[in-house]
Every structure is written in structure tokens, then in C-alpha cells.
N, C-alpha and C. Protein backbone atom coordinates (compact mmCIF):
# COMPACT_ATOMS: atom_id res chain seq x y z
N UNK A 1 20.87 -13.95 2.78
CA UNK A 1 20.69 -15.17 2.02
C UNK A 1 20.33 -14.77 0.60
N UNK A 2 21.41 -14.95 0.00
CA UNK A 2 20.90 -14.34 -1.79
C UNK A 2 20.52 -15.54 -2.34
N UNK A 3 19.45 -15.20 -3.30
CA UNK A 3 19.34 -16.48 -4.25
C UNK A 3 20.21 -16.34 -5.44
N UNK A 4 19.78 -17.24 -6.35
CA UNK A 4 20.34 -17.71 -7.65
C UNK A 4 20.81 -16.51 -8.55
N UNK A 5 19.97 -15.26 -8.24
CA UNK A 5 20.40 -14.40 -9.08
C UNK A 5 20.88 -13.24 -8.28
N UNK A 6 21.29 -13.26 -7.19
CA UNK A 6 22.27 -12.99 -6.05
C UNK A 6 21.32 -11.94 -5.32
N UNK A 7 19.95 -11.48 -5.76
CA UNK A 7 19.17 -10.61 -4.73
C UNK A 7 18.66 -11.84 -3.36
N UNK A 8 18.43 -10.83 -2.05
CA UNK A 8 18.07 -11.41 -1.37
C UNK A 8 16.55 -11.82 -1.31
N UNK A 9 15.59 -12.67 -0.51
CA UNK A 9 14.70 -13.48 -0.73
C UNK A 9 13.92 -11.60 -0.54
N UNK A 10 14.38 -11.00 0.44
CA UNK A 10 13.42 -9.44 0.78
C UNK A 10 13.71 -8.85 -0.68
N UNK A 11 14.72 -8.38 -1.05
CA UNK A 11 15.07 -7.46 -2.34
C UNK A 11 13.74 -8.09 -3.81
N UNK A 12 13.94 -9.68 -3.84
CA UNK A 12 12.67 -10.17 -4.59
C UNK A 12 11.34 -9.71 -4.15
N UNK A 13 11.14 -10.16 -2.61
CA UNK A 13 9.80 -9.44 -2.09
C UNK A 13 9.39 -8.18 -3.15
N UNK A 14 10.42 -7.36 -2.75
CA UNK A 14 9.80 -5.96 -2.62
C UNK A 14 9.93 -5.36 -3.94
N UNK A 15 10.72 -6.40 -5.24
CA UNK A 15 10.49 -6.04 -6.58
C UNK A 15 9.74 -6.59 -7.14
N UNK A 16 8.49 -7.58 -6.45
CA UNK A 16 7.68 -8.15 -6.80
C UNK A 16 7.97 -9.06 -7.81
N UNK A 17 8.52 -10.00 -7.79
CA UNK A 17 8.91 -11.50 -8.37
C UNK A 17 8.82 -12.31 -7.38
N UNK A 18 8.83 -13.66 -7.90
CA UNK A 18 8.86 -14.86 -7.21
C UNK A 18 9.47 -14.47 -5.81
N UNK A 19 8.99 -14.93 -5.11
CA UNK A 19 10.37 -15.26 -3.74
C UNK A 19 9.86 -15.71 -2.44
N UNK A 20 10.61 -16.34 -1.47
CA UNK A 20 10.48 -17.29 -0.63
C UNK A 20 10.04 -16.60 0.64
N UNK A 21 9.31 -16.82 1.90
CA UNK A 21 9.09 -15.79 2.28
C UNK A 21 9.61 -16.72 3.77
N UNK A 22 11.38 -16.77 3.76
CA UNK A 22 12.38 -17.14 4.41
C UNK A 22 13.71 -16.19 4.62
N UNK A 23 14.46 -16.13 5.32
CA UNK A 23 15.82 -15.61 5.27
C UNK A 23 16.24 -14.87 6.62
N UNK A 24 17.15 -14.18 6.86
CA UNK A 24 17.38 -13.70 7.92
C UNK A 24 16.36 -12.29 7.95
N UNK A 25 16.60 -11.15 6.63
CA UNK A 25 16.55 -10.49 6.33
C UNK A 25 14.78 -10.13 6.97
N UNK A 26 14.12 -11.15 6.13
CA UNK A 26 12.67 -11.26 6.41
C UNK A 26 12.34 -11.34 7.98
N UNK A 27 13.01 -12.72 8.32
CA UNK A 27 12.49 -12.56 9.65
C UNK A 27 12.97 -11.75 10.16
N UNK A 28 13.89 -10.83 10.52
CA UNK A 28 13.50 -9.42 11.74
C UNK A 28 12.64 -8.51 11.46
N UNK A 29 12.60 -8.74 10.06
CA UNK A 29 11.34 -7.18 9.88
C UNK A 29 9.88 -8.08 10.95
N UNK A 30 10.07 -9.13 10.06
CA UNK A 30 8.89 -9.84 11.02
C UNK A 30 9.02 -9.97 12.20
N UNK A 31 9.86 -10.21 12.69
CA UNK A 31 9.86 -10.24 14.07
C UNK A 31 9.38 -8.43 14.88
N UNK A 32 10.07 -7.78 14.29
CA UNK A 32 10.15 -6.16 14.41
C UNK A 32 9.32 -5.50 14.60
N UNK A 33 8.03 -6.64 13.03
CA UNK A 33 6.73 -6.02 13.28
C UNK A 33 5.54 -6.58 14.53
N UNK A 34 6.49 -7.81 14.80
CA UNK A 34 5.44 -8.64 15.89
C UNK A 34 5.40 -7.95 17.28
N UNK A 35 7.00 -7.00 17.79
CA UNK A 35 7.40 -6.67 18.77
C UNK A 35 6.24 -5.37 18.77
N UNK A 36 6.31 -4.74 17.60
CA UNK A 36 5.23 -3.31 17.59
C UNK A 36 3.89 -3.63 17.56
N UNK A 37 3.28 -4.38 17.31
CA UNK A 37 2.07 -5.10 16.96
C UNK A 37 1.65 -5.77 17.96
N UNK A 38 2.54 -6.16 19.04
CA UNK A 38 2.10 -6.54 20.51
C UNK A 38 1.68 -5.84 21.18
N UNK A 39 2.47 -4.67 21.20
CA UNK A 39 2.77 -3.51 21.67
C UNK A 39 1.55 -2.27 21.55
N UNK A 40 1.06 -2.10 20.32
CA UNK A 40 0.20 -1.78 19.89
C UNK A 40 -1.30 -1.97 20.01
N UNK A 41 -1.55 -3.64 19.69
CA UNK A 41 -3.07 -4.06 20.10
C UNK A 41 -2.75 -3.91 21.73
N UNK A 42 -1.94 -4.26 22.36
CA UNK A 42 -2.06 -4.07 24.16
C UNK A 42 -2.30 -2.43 24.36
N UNK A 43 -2.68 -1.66 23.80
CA UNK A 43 -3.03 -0.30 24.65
C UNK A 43 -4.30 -0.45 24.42
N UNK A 44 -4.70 0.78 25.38
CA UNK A 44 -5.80 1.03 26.03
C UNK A 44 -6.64 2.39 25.40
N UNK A 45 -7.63 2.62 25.45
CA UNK A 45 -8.57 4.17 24.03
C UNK A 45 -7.79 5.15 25.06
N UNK A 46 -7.35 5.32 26.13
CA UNK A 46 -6.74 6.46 26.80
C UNK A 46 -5.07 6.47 26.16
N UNK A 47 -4.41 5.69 25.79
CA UNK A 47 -3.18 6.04 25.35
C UNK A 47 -2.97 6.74 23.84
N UNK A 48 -3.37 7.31 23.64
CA UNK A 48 -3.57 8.17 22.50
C UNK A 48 -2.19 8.76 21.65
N UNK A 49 -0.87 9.17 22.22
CA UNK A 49 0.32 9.72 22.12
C UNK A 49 1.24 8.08 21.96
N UNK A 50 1.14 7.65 23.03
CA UNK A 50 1.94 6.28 22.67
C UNK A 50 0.94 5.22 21.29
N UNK A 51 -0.15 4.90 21.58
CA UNK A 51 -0.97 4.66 19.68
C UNK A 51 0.36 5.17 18.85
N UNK A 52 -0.50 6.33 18.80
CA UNK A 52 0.55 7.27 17.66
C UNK A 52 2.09 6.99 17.32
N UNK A 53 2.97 6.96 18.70
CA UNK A 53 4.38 6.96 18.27
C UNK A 53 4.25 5.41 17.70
N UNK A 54 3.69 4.49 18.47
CA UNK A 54 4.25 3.15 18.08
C UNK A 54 3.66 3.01 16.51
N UNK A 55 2.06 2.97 16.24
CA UNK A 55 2.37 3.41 14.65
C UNK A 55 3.13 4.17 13.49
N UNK A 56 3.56 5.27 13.93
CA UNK A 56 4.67 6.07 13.18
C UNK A 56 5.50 4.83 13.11
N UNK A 57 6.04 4.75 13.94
CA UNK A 57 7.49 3.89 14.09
C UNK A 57 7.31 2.29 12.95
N UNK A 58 5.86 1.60 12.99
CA UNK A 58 5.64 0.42 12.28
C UNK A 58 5.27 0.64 11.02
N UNK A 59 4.61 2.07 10.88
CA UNK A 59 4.50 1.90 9.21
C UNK A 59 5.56 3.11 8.38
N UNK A 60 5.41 2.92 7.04
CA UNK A 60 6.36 3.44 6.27
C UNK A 60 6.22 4.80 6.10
N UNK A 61 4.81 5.50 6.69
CA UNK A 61 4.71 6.66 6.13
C UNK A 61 3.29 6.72 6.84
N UNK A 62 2.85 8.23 7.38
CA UNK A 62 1.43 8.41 7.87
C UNK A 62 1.51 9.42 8.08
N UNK A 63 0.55 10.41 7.32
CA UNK A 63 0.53 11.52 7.71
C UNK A 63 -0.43 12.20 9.07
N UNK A 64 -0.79 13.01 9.24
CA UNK A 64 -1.40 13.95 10.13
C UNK A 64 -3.03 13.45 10.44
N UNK A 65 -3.02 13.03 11.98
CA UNK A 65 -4.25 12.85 12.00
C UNK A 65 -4.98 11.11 11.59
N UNK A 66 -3.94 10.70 11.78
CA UNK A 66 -4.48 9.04 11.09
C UNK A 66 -4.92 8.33 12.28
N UNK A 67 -5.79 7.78 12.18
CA UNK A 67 -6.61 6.62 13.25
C UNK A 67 -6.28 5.19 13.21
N UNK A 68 -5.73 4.36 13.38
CA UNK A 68 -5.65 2.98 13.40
C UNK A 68 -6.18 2.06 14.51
N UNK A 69 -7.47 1.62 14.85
CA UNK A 69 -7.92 1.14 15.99
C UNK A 69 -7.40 -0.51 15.94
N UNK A 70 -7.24 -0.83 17.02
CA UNK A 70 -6.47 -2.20 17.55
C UNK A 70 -7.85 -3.18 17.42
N UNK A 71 -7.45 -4.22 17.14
CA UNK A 71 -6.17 -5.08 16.95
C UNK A 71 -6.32 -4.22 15.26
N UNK A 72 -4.92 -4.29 15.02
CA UNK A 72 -4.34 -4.36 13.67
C UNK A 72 -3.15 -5.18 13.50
N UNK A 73 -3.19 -5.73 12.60
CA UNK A 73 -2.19 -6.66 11.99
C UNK A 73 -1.56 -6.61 10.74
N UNK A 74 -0.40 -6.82 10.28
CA UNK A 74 0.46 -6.83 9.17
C UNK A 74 1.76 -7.52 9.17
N UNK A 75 1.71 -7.77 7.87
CA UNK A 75 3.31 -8.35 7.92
C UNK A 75 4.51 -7.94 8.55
N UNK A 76 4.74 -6.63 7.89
CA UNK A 76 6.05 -5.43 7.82
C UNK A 76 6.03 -4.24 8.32
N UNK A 77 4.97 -3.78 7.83
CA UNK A 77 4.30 -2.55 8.10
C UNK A 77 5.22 -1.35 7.61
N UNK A 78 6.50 -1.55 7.42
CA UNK A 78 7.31 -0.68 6.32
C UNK A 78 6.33 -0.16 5.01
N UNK A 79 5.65 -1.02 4.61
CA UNK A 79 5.23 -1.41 2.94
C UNK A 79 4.18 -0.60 3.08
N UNK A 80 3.19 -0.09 4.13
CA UNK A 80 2.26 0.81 4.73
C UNK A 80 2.19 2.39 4.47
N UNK A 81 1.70 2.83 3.61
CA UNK A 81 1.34 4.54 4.01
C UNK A 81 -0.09 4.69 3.91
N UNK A 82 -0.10 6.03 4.65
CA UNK A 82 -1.41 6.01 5.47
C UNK A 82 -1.47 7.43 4.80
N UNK A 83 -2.34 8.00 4.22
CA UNK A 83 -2.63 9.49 3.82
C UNK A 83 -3.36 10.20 5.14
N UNK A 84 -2.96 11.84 5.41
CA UNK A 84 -3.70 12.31 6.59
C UNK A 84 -5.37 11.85 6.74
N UNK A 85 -5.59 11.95 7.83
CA UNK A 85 -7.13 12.07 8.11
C UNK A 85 -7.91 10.48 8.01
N UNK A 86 -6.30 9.47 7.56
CA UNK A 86 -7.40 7.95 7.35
C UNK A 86 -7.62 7.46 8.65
N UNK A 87 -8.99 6.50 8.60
CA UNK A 87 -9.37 5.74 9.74
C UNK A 87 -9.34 4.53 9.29
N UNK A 88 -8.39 4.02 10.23
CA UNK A 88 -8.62 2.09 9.81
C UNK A 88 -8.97 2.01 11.07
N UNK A 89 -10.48 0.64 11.00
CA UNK A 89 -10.77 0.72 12.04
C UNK A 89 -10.74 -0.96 12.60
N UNK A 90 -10.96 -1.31 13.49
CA UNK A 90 -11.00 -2.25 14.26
C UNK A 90 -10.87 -4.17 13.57
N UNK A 91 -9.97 -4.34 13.94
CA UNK A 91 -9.00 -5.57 13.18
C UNK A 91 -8.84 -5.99 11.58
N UNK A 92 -8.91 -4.55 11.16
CA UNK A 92 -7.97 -4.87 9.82
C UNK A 92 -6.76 -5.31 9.71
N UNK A 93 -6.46 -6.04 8.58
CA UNK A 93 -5.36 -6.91 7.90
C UNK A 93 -4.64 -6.50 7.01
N UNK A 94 -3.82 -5.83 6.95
CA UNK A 94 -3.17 -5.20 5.81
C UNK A 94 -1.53 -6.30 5.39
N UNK A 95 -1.65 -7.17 4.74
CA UNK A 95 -0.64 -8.12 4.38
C UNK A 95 0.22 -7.59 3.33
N UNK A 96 0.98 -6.57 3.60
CA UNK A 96 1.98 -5.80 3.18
C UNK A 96 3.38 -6.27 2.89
N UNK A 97 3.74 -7.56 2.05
CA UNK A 97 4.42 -7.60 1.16
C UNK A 97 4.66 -7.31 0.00
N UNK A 98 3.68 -6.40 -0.42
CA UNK A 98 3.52 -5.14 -1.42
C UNK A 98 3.28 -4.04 -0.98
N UNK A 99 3.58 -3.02 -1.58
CA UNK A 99 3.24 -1.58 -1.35
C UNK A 99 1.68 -1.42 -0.92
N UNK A 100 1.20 -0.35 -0.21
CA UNK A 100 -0.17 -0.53 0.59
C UNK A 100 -0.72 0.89 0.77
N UNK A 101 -1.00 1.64 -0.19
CA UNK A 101 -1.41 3.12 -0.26
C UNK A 101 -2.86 3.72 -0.04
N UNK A 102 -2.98 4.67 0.73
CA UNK A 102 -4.81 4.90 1.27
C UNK A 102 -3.66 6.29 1.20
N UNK A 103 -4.89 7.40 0.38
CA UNK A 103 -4.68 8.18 0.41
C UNK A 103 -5.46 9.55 1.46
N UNK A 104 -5.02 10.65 1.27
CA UNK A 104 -5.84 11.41 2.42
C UNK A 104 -7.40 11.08 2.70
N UNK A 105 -7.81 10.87 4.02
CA UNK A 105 -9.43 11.44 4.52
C UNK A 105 -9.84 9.48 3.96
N UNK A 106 -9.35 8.45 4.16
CA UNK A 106 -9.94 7.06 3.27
C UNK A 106 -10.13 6.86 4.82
N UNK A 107 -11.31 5.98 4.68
CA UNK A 107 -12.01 5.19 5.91
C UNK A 107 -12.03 3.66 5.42
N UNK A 108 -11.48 2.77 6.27
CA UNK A 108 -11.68 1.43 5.96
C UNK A 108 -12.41 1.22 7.12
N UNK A 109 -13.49 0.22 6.90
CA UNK A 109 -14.52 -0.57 7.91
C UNK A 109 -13.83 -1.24 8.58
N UNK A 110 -14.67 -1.94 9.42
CA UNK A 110 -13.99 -3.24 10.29
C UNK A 110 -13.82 -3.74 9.88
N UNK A 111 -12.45 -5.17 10.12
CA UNK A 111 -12.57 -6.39 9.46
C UNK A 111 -12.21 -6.23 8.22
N UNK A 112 -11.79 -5.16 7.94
CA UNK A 112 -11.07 -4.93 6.12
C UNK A 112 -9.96 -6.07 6.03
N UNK A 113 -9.77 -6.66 4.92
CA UNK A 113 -8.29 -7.76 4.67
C UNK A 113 -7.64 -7.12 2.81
N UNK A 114 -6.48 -6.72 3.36
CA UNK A 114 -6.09 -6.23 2.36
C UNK A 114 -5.04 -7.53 1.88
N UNK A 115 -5.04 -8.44 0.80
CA UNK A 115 -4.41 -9.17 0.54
C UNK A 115 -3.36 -9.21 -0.91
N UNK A 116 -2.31 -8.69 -0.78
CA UNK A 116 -1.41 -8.72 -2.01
C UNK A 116 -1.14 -9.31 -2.52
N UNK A 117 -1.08 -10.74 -1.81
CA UNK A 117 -0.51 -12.01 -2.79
C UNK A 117 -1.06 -12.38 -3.56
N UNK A 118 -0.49 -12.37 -5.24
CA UNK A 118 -1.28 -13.18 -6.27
C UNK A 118 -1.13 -14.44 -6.16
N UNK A 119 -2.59 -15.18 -6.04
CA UNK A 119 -2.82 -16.70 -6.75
C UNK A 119 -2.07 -17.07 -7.35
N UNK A 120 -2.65 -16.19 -8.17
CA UNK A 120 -1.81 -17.12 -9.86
C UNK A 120 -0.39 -17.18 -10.05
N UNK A 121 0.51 -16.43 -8.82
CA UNK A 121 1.74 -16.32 -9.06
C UNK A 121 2.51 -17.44 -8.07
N UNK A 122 1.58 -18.47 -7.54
CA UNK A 122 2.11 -18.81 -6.14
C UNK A 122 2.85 -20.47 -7.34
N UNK A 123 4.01 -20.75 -7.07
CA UNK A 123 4.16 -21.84 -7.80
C UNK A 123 5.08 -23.16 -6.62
N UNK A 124 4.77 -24.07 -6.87
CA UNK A 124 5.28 -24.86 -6.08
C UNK A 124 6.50 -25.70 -6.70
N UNK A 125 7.61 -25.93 -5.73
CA UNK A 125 9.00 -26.51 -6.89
C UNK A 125 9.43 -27.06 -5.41
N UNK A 126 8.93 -28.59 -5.86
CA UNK A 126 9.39 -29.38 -4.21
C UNK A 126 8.59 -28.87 -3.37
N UNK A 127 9.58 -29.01 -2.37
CA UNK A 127 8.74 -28.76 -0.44
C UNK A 127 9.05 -26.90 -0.97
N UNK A 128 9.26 -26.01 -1.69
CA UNK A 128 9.32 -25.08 -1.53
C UNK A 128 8.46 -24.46 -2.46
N UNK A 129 8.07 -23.29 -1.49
CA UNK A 129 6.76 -22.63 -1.92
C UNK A 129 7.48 -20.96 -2.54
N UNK A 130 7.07 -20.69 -3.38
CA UNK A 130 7.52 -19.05 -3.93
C UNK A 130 6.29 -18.10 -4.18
N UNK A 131 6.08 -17.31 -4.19
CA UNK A 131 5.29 -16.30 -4.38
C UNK A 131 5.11 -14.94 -4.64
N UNK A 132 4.80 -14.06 -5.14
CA UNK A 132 4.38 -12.42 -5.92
C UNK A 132 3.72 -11.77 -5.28
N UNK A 133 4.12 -10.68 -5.31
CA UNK A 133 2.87 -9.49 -5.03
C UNK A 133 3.28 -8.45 -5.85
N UNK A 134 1.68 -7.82 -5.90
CA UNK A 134 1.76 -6.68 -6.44
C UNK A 134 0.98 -5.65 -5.59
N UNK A 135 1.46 -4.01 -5.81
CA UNK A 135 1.25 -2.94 -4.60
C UNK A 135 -0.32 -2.73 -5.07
N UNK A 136 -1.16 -2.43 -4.06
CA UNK A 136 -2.21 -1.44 -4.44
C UNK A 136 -2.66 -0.11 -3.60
N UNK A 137 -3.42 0.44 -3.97
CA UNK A 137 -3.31 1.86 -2.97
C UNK A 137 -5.05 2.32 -3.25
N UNK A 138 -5.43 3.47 -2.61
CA UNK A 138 -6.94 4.12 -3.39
C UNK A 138 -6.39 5.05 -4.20
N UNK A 139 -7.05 5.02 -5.47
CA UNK A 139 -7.14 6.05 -6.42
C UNK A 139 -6.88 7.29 -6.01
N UNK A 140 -8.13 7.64 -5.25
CA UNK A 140 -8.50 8.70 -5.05
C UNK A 140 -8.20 9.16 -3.25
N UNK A 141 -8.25 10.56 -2.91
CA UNK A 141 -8.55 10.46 -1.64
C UNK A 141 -10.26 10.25 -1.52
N UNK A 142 -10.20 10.22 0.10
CA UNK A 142 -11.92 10.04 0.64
C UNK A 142 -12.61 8.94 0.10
N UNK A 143 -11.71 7.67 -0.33
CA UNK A 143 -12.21 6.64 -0.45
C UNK A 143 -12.34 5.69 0.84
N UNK A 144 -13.16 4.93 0.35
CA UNK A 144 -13.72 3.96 1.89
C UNK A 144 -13.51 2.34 1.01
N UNK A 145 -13.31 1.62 2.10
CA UNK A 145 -13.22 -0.08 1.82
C UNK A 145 -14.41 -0.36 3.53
N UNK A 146 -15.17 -1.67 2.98
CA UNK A 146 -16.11 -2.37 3.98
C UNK A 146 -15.46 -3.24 4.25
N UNK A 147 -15.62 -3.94 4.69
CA UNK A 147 -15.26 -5.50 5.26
C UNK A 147 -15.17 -6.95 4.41
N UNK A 148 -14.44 -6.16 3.41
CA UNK A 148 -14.53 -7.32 2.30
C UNK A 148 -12.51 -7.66 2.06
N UNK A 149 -12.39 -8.02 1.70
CA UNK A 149 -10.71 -8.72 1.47
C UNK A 149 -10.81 -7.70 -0.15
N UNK A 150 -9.41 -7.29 -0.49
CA UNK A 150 -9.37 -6.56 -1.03
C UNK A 150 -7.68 -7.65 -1.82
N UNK A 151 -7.34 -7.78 -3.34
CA UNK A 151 -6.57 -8.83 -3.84
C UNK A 151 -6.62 -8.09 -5.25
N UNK A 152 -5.35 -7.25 -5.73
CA UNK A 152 -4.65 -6.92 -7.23
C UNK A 152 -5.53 -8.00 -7.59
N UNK A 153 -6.00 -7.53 -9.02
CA UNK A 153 -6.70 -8.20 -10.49
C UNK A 153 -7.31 -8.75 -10.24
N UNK A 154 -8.55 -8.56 -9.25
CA UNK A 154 -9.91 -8.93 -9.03
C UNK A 154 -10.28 -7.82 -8.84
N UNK A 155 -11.76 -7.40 -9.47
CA UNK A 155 -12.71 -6.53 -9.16
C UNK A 155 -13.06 -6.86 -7.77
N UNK A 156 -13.15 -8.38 -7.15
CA UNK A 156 -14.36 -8.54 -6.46
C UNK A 156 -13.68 -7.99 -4.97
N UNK A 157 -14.72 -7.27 -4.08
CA UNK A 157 -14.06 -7.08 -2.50
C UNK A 157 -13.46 -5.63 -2.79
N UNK A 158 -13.81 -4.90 -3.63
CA UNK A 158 -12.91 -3.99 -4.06
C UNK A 158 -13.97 -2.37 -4.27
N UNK A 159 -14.17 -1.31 -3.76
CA UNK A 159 -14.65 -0.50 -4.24
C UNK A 159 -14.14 0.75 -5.23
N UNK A 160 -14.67 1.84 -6.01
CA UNK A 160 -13.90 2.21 -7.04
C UNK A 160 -12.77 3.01 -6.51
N UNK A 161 -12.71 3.45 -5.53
CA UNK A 161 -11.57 4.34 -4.70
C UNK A 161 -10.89 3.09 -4.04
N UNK A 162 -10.35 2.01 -4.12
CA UNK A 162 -10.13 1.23 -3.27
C UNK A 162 -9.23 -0.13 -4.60
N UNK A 163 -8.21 0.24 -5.30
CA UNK A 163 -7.92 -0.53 -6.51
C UNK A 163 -6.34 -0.52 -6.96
N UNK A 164 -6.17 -1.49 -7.07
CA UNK A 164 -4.51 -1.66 -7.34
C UNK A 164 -4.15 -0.72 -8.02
N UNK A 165 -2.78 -0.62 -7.99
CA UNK A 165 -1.67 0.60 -8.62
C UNK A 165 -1.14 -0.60 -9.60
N UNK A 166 -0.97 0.01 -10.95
CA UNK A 166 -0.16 -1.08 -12.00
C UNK A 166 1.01 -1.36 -11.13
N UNK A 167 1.52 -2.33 -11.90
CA UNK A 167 2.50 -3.35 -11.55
C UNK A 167 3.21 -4.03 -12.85
């Protein structure tokens, strides 16, 4: 489904402009990610090897040694890299219609919400809604995030290893 300027509603997604968060394109990733994400929060602390493959397989990139404790949730999970040695732990939100970078040895708390969508970009035209994101990642490695929602061009919810990538 291309729009007006013939990219599809995903190709806008993921160059961060306006765009609808409809189409064929969109929904299988979503669907794709719902099938792994079922799949995923349903194991058990003894499946350790299957964890692993089914995360490889949902996010875009993870290196050596990464922890992701269930429930976890995300849009795409394509938009996801994980640097070695990170721990995300127990029902973080990573809303990955932007790029989503934690670099080596980063610990996120429980209950972390990583949110990309800008506010200020959300505009309404009729019954149809459009919207932006922009990527963020940690600075640094061996950064940590608490349990706060984390949102490009706000300080707030945000620690100094823990901060958007320009855009």
C-alpha cells in the first residue's frame, strides 16, 4: 500500500516521517511479532536454548550472552539490538517503530517502557491518525534504565547512558 509519495506506510515508519500505522506490510511484521512474543512469554526459567533461539529470531540484532526475562513486549522487534551481556528484565516495553539500541553489559529494570513515538509529531487529518518516531539507543556501554518510560526529546524518565541517537 504506497502512499502519496509512492513509499509504503512501513518504508515511512522506518524513515521516520509521518505515517499510518496500517497496511499489509505492517501487519505481518505485527502479526510475526505477536506469533514470537506468544511464544516467548509462554516459556518456562528451564528453557534457556529455546528463550534464546526465539529471541534471536524476533529481534534485529543481539549479541552474546543477552538476558531478556518474560513477559516482554514490542511492536516489531526487527528495530531491536541488544549489545552482549544486556539484561532486560521482567515486562519491559520496547515500542520499536524506531531504531532501539542498548549497547554492551546495559541493564534495564523492571517495567522499563521505551517509547519512540513523538507527541508533537502525532497530527490528526479526519478519522486518520499519522505519526513519527525517532531511534534512540545508550550512549555508552554499562548503562542501566529503572522503571521509568523512556521518549526522544525529553530529559525526563531518561538516565545519562540511556538517551536518544540524533534524528
Amino acid at each position: 500500500m504506497a502512499g502519496s509519495d509512492g513509499r509504503s506506510e512501513k518504508e515511512k515508519m522506518l524513515a521516520g516521517v509521518l505515517y499510518r500505522a496500517v497496511g499489509p506490510e505492517l501487519a505481518a511484521d505485527n502479526l510475526r511479532a505477536d506469533r514470537l512474543l506468544r511464544a516467548y512469554n509462554a516459556t518456562g526459567a528451564e528453557e534457556v536454548e529455546r528463550r534464546i533461539a526465539i529471541v534471536a529470531e524476533l529481534l534485529g540484532a543481539m549479541g552474546e550472552g543477552v538476558v531478556v526475562r518474560p513477559p516482554f513486549h514490542c511492536d516489531y522487534g526487527y528495530n531491536i539490538r541488544l549489545g552482549r551481556g544486556t539484561f532486560v528484565n521482567f515486562g519491559c516495553v520496547f515500542l520499536d517503530v524506531a531504531a532501539i539500541e542498548l549497547g554492551d553489559n546495559c541493564q534495564v529494570g523492571p517495567w522499563f517502557r521505551s517509547t519512540q513515538l513523538t507527541t508533537r509529531a502525532i497530527r490528526r487529518r479526519g478519522s486518520r491518525v499519522t505519526r513519527a518516531a525517532c531511534p534512540c539507543g545508550s550512549a555508552e556501554t554499562s548503562g542501566s534504565a529503572a522503571a521509568q518510560s523512556s521518549c526522544p526529546g525529553s530529559a525526563s524518565g531518561m538516565t545519562p547512558s540511556w538517551a536518544p541517537v540524533a534524528w
